[in-house]
Protein backbone atom coordinates (compact mmCIF):
# COMPACT_ATOMS: atom_id res chain seq x y z
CA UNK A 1 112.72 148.90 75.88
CA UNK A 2 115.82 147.72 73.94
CA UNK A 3 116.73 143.90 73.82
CA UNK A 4 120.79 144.03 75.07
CA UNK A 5 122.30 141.28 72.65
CA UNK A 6 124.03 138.08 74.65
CA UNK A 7 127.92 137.93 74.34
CA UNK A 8 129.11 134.43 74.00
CA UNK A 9 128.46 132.67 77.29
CA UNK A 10 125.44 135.42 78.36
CA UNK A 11 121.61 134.74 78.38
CA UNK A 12 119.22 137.05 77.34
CA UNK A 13 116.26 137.03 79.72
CA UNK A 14 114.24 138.34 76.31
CA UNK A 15 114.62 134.98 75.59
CA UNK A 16 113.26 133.24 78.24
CA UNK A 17 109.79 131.26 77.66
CA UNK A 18 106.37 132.88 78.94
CA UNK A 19 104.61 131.50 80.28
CA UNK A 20 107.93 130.58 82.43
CA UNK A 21 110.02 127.18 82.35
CA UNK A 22 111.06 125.33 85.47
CA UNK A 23 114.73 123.85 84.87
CA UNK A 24 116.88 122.51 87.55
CA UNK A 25 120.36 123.60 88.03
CA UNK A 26 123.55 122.49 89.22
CA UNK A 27 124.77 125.44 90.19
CA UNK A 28 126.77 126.35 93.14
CA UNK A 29 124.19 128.38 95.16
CA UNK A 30 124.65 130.12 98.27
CA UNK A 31 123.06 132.79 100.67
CA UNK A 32 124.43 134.48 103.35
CA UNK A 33 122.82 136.64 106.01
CA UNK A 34 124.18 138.09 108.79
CA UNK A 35 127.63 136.30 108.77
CA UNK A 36 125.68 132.72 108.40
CA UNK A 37 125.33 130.39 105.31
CA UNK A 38 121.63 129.92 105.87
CA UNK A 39 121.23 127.85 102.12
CA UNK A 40 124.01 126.45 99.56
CA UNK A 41 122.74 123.55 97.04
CA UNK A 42 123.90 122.32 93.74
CA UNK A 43 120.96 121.05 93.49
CA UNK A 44 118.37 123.71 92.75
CA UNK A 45 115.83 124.79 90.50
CA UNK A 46 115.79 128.02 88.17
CA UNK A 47 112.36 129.80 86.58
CA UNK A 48 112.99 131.37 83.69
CA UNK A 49 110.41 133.58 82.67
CA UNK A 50 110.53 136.67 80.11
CA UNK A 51 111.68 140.13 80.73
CA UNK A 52 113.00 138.03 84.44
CA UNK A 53 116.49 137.40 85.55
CA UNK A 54 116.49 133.33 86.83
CA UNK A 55 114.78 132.88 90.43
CA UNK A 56 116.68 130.26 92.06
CA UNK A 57 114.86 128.07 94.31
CA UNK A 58 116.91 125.85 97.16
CA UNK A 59 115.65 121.89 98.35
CA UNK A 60 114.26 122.71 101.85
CA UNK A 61 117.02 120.22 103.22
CA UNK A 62 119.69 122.33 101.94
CA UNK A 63 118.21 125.61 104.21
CA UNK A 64 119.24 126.01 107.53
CA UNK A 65 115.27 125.88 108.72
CA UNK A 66 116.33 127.04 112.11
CA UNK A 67 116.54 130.67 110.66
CA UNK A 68 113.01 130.91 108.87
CA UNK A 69 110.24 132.28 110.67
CA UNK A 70 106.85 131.43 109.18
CA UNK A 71 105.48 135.01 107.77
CA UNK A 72 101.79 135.38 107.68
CA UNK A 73 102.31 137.14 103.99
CA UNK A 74 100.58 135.06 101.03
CA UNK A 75 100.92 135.70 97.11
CA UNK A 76 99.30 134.32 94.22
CA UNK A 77 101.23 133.74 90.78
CA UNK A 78 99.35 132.89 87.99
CA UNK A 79 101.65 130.33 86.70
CA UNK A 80 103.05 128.59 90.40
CA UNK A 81 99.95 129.00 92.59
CA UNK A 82 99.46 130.63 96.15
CA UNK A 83 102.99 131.52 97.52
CA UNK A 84 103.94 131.53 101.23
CA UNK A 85 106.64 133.47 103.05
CA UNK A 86 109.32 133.69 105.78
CA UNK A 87 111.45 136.29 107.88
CA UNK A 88 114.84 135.45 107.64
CA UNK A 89 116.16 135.75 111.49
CA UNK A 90 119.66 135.33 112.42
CA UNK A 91 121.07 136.17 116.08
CA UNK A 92 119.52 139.58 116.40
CA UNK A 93 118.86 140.59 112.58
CA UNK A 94 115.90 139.60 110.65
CA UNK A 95 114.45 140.78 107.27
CA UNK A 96 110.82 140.29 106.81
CA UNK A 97 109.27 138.42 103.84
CA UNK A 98 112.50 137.55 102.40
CA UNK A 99 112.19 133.93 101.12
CA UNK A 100 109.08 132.47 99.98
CA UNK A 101 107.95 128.97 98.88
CA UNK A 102 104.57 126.98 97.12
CA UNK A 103 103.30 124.38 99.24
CA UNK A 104 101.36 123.67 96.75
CA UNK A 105 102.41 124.85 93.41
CA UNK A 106 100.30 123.80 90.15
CA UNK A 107 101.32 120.77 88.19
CA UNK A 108 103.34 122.60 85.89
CA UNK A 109 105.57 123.47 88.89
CA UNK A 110 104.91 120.29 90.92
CA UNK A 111 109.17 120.19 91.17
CA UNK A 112 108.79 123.23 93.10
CA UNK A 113 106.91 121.54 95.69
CA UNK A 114 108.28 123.68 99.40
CA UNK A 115 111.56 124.59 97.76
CA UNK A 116 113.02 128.11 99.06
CA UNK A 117 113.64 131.20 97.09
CA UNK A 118 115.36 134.02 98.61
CA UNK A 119 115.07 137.84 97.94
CA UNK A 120 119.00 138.71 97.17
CA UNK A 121 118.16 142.58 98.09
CA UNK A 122 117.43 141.22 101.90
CA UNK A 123 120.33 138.84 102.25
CA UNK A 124 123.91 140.19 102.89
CA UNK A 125 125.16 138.02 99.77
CA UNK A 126 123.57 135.73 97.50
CA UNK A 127 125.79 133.83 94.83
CA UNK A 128 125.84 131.26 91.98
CA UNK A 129 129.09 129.85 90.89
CA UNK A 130 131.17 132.43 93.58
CA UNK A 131 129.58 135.10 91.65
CA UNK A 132 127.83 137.72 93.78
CA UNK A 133 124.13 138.28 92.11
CA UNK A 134 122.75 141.27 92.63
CA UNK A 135 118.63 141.94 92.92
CA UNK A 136 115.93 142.35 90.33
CA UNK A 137 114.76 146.01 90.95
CA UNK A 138 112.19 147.28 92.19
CA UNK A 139 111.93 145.11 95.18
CA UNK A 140 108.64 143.06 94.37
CA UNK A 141 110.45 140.50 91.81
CA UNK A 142 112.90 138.34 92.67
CA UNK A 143 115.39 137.02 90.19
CA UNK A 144 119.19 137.25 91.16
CA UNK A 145 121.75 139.37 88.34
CA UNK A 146 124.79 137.80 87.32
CA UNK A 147 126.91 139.00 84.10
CA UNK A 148 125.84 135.89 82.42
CA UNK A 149 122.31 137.68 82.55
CA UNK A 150 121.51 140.42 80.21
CA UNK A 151 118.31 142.51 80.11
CA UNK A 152 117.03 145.08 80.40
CA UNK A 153 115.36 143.46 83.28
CA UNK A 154 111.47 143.88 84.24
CA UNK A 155 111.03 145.56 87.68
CA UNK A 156 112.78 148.91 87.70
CA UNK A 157 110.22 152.26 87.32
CA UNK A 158 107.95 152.19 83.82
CA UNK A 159 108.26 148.53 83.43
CA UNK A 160 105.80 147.20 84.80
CA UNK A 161 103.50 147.50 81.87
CA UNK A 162 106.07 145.15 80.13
């Protein structure tokens, strides 16, 4: 693994804190799944965490709730706490497990509190800023690429050891 040095105006996600910060942004955040905005906020919050793009995480009033279907699927992160999912349905499309929340997330991430995160790979589009992010690989993480966001980026085959 090879540290890719920021350009002016880039992060490095090498640089990011572990354990991982909480920050909020202001941000122009949007998702979009089959043809519907289902969340847009300027209002969010961002983990930062090392090796990680930024996981953006939406106030549940800015998420069209209508669309999330409680998931029986529960995670544990070490840092955030037990994390709970939804499908993402819209008309006759739905991804499974694609956003996930912490009803109860540890002090540390007590800001976090039922805010939404969405997995960019399941959603037709997510942005920041009108910039079109793409996923974290390898499906499990899920941070959102933008080319203010350098890596190389945990989650892709042999980097999980990282």
């Amino acid at each position: 693994m090879q540290r890719i040095p920021p350009a002016s105006g880039q992060e490095s996600v090498w640089d990011y804190p572990r354990p991982p910060r909480l920050e909020p942004t202001a941000k122009h955040l949007r998702v979009v799944f089959n043809g519907v905005v289902i969340a847009e906020t300027q209002r969010g919050q961002r983990v930062l965490e090392t090796s990680h793009p930024p996981v953006y995480y939406f106030p549940p009033e800015d998420v069209q709730s209508q669309y999330l279907v409680p998931s029986p699927r529960r995670t544990f992160c070490e840092w955030k706490g037990q994390g709970a999912y939804y499908h993402v349905r819209v008309g006759d499309r739905q991804a499974n497990h694609a956003a996930w929340y912490y009803p109860q997330p540890t002090p540390a991430f007590a800001a976090l509190r039922n805010y939404i995160a969405f997995y960019a790979g399941l959603m037709d589009e997510c942005t920041v800023d009108g910039v079109v992010a793409l996923p974290q690989p390898g499906g499990f993480y899920g941070g959102w690429i933008t080319p203010d966001i350098v890596g190389p980026f945990k989650g892709a085959p042999g980097t999980w050891g990282w």
